[in-house]
Protein backbone atom coordinates (compact mmCIF):
# COMPACT_ATOMS: atom_id res chain seq x y z
CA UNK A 1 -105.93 78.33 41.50
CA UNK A 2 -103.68 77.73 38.29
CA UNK A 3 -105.82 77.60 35.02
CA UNK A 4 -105.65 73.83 34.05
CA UNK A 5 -105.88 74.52 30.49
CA UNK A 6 -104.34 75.78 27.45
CA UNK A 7 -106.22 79.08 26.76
CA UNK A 8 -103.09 80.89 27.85
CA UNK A 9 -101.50 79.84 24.45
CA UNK A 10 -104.53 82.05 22.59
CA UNK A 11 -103.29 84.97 20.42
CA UNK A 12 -99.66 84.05 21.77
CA UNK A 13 -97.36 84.07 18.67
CA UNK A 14 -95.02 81.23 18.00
CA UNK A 15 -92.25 81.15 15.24
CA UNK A 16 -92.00 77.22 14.47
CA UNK A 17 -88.86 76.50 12.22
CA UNK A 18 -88.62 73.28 9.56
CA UNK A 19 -92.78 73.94 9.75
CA UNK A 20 -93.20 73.01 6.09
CA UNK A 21 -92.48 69.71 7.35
CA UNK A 22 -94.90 66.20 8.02
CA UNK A 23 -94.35 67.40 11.94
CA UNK A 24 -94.11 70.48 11.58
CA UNK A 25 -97.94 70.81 9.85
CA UNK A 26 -99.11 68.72 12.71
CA UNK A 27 -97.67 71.34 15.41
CA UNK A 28 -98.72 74.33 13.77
CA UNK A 29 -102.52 72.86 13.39
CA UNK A 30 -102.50 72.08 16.68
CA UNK A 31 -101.15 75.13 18.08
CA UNK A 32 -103.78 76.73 15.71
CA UNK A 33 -106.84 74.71 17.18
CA UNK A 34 -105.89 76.44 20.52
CA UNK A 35 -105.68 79.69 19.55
CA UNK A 36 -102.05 80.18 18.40
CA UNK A 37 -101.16 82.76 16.14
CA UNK A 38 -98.09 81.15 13.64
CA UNK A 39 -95.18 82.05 11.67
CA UNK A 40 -94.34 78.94 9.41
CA UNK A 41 -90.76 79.12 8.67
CA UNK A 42 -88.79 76.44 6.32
CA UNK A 43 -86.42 76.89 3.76
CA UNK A 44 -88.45 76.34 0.97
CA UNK A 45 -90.97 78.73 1.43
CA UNK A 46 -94.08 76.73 -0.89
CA UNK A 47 -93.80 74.33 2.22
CA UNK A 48 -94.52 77.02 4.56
CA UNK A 49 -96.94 78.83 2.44
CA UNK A 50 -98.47 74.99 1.99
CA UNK A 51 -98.77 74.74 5.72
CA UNK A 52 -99.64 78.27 6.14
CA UNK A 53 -102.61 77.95 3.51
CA UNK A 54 -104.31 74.70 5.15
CA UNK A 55 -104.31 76.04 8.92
CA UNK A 56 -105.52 79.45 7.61
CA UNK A 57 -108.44 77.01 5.80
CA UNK A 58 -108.87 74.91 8.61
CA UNK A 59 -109.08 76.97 11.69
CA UNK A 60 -109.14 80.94 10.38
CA UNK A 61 -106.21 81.70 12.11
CA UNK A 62 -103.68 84.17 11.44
CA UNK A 63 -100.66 82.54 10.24
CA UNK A 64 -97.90 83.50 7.23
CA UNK A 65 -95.20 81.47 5.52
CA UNK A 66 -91.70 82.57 6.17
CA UNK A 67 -88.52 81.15 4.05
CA UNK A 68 -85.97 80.94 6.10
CA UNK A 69 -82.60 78.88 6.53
CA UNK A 70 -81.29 78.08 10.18
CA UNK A 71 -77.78 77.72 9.16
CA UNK A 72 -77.53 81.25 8.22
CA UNK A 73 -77.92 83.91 10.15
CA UNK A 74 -78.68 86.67 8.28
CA UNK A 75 -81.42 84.82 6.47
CA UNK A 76 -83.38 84.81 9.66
CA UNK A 77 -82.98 87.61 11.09
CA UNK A 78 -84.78 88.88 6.89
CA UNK A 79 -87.40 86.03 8.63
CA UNK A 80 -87.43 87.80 12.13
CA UNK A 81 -88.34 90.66 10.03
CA UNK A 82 -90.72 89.64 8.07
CA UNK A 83 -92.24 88.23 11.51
CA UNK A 84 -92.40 91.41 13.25
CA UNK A 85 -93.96 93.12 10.57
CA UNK A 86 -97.25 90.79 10.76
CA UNK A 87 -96.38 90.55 14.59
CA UNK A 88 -96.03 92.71 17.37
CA UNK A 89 -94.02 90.11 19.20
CA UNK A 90 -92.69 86.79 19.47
CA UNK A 91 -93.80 84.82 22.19
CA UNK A 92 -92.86 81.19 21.81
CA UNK A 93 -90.09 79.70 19.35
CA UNK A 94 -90.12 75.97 18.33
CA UNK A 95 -86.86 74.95 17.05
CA UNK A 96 -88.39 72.08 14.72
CA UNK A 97 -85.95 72.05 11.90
CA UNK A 98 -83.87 69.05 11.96
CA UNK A 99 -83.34 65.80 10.32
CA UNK A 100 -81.14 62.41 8.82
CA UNK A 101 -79.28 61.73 5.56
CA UNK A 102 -78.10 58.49 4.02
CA UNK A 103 -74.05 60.08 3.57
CA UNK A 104 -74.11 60.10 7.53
CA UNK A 105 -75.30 56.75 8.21
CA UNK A 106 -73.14 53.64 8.05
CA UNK A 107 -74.24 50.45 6.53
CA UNK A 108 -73.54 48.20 9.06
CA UNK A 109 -73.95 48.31 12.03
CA UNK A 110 -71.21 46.43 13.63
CA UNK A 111 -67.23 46.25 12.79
CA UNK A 112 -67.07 42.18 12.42
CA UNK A 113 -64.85 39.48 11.47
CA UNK A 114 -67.02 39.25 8.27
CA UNK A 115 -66.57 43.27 7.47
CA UNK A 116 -63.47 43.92 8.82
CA UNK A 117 -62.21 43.87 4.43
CA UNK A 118 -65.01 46.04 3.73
CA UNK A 119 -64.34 49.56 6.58
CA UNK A 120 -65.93 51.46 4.00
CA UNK A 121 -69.29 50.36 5.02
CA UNK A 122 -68.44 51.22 9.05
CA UNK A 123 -67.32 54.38 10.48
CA UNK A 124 -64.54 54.80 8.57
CA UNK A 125 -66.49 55.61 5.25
CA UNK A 126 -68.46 58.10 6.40
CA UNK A 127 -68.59 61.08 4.73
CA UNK A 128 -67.24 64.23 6.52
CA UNK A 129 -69.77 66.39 4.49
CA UNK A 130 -72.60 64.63 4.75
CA UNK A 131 -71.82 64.22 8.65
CA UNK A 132 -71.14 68.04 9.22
CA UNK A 133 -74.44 68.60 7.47
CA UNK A 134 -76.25 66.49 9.43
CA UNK A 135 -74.70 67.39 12.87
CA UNK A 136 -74.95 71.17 11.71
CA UNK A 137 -78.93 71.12 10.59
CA UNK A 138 -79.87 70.04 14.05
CA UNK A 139 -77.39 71.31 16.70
CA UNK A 140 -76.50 75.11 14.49
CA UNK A 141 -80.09 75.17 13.19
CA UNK A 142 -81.48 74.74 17.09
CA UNK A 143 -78.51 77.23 18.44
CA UNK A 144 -78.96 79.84 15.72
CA UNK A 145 -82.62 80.36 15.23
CA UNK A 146 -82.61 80.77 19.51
CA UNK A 147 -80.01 83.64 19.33
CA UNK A 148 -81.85 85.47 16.70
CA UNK A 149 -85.73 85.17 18.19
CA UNK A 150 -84.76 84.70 21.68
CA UNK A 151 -83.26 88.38 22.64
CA UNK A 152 -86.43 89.67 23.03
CA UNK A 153 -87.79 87.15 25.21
CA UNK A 154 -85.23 87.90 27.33
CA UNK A 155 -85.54 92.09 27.82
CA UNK A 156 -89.20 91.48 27.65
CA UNK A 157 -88.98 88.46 30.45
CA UNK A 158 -91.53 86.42 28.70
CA UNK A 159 -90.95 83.69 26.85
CA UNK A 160 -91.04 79.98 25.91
CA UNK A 161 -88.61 77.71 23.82
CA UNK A 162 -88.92 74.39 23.11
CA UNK A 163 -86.05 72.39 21.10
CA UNK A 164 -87.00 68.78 19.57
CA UNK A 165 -84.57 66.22 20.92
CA UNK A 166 -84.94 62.48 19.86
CA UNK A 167 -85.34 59.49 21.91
CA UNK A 168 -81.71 58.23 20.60
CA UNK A 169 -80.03 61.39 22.67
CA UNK A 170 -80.43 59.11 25.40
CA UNK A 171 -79.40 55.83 23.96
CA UNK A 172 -77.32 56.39 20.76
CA UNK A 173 -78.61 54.16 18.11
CA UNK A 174 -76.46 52.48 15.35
CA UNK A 175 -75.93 54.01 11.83
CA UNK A 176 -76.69 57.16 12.90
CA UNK A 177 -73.95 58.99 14.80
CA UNK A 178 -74.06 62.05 13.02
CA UNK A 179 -77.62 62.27 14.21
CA UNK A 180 -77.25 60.74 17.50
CA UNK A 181 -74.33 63.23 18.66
CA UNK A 182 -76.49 66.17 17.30
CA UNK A 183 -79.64 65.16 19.55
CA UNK A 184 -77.52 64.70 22.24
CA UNK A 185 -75.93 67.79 21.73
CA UNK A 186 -79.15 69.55 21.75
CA UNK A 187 -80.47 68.07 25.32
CA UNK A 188 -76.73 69.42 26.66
CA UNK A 189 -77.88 72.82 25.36
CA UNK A 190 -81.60 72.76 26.50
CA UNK A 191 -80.46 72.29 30.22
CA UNK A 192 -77.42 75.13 29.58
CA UNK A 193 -79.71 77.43 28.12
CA UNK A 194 -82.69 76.93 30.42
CA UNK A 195 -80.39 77.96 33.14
CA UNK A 196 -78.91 80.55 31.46
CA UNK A 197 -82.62 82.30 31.03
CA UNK A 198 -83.77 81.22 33.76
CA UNK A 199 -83.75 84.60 35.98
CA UNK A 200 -85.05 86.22 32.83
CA UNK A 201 -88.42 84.19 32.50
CA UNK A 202 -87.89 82.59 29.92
CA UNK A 203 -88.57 78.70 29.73
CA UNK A 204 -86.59 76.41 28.04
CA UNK A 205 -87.48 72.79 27.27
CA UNK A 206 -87.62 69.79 24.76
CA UNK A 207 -89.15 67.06 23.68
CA UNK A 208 -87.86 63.65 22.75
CA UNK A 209 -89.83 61.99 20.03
CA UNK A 210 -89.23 58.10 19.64
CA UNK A 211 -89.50 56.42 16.52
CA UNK A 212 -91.66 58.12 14.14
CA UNK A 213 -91.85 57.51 10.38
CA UNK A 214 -90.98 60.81 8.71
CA UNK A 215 -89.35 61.42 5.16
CA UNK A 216 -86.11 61.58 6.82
CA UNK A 217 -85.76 57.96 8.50
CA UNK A 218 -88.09 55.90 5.93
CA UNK A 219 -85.21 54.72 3.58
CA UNK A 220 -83.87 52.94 6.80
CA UNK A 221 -87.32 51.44 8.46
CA UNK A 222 -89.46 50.42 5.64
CA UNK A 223 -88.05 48.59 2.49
CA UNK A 224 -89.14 50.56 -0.68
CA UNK A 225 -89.73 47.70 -2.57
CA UNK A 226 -92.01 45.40 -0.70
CA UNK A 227 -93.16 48.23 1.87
CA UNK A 228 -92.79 46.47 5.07
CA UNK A 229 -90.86 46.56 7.79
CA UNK A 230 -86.73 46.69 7.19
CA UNK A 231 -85.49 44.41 9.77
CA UNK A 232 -84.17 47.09 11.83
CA UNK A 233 -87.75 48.53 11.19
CA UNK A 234 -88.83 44.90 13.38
CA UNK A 235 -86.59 45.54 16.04
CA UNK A 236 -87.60 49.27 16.65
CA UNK A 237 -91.37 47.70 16.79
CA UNK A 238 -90.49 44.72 18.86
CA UNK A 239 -88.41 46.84 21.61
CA UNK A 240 -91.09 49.75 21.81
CA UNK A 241 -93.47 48.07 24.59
CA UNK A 242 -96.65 49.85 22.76
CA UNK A 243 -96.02 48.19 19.74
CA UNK A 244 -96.00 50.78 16.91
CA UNK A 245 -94.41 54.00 15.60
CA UNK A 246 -95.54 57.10 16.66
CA UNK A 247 -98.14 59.69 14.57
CA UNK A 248 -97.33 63.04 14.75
CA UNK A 249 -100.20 63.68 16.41
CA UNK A 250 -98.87 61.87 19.29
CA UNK A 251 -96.42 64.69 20.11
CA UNK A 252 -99.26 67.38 20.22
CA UNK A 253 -99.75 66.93 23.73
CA UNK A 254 -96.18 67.17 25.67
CA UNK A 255 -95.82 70.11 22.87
CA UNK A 256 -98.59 71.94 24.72
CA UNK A 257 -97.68 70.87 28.06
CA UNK A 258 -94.30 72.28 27.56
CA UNK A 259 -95.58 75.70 25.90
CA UNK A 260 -98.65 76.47 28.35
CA UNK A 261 -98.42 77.85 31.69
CA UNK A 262 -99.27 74.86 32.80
CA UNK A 263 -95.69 73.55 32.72
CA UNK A 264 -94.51 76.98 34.33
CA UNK A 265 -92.19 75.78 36.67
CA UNK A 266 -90.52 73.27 34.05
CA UNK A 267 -87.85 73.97 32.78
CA UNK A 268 -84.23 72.48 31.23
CA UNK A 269 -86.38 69.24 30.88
CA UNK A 270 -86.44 66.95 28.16
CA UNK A 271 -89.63 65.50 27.68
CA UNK A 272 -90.08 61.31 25.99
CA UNK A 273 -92.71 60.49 23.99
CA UNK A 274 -92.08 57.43 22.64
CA UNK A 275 -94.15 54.78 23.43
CA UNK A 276 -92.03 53.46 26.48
CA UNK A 277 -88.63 52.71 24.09
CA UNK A 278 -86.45 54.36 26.43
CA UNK A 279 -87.56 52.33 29.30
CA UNK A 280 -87.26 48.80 27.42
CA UNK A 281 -84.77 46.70 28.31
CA UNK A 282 -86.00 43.99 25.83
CA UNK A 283 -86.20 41.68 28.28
């Protein structure tokens, strides 16, 4: 009978990209509590080396800091180096790097009578660089780290990857279409690639987080004056049936799920957590 546990993920090594992150930290000490060995790879590398030091000091694992950007190429495959040195192998790759910016998020969230005089503050004023850098960071920066860790997987036929989606993927949420297209983009590829490897042994998932406060999405939830809720902040709360934004802790489990050989016949699957959002009609 199948081991109903995740012991299979001790001593595996898994390359986690945008790790220097809130997230990120919470993935890699939780892959670390089971066993995980960890390369901690974000483009400043005092983040990683941050994260690297406290799950070194928390759980005595071996883990190292990598700097590495996943828009360029050639800057991680100098990681992928660096990884194989301390390494003999990569076993699993998270593809955590990803995020939102103000210059690709419209301040209103309807075209209205009232607006119509002001199109700067719609669609039309967006800002073609700070879209492409948004759309880029999480579609090219899931894409591009995969091609460069994944080839071994693949001649080795053994291998897990799990993308992070979001919960707006499925239902595109205003002010954010830079972001929304990306996440969308990356469930597309999760279910391409997952067949593509599929003969290979290789695994390919993701996971879907809901609405989670993070450094990236705060400026639009909470007000930064009075710290409480924005009132788009109130409607995330009121149309999420448990009430509340996610911790990052909250993702730990699905993550292992996904990554253990528990989940071994899953794959192309992406995976909600999001405290039933998706499934809300409001009503």
């Amino acid at each position: 009978m199948q081991n109903l546990s995740f012991d299979d993920l001790k001593d595996k090594v898994v390359v986690l990209t945008g790790g220097g992150g809130v997230i990120g930290a919470v993935l890699a000490k939780g892959l670390a509590k089971v066993g995980a060995k960890l390369a901690i790879l974000d483009i400043k590398k005092e983040f990683a080396d941050k994260v690297a030091d406290q799950v070194r000091s928390e759980f005595g694992t071996e883990v190292i800091g990598v700097e590495a950007n996943v828009l360029d190429k050639s800057s991680l495959q100098e990681a992928k180096k660096v990884v194989l040195e301390k390494y003999p192998q990569v076993d699993i790759l998270i593809n955590g790097a990803g995020g939102n910016s103000p210059k690709a998020t419209t301040k209103e969230e309807f075209i209205t009578d009232e607006n119509i005089n002001s199109l700067e503050d719609t669609f039309f004023g967006l800002e073609m660089e700070g879209f492409q850098k948004v759309f880029d960071l999480n579609f090219l920066g899931t894409l591009l780290p995969t091609m460069v860790f994944a080839q071994e997987m693949v001649e080795r036929k053994s291998g897990v990857i799990l993308n992070v989606s979001s919960m707006n993927s499925f239902r595109s949420l205003t002010k954010i279409p830079a972001y929304s297209a990306a996440k969308a983009s990356i469930n597309n590829f999760t279910e391409w690639l997952a067949v593509h490897f599929a003969k290979m042994n290789v695994r390919v998932n993701a996971i879907a987080p809901g609405f989670f406060l993070t450094n990236q999405n705060r400026f639009l939830l909470i007000d930064e004056n009075t710290n409480e809720l924005t009132a788009r902040g109130k409607k995330i709360i009121d149309n999420t049936p448990m009430g509340k934004f996610g911790e990052a802790e909250d993702l730990l489990g699905g993550t292992l799920f996904l990554l253990s050989d528990v989940s071994s016949f899953i794959t192309g699957i992406v995976l909600p957590i999001d405290g039933g959002f998706n499934i809300y009609s409001g009503v």
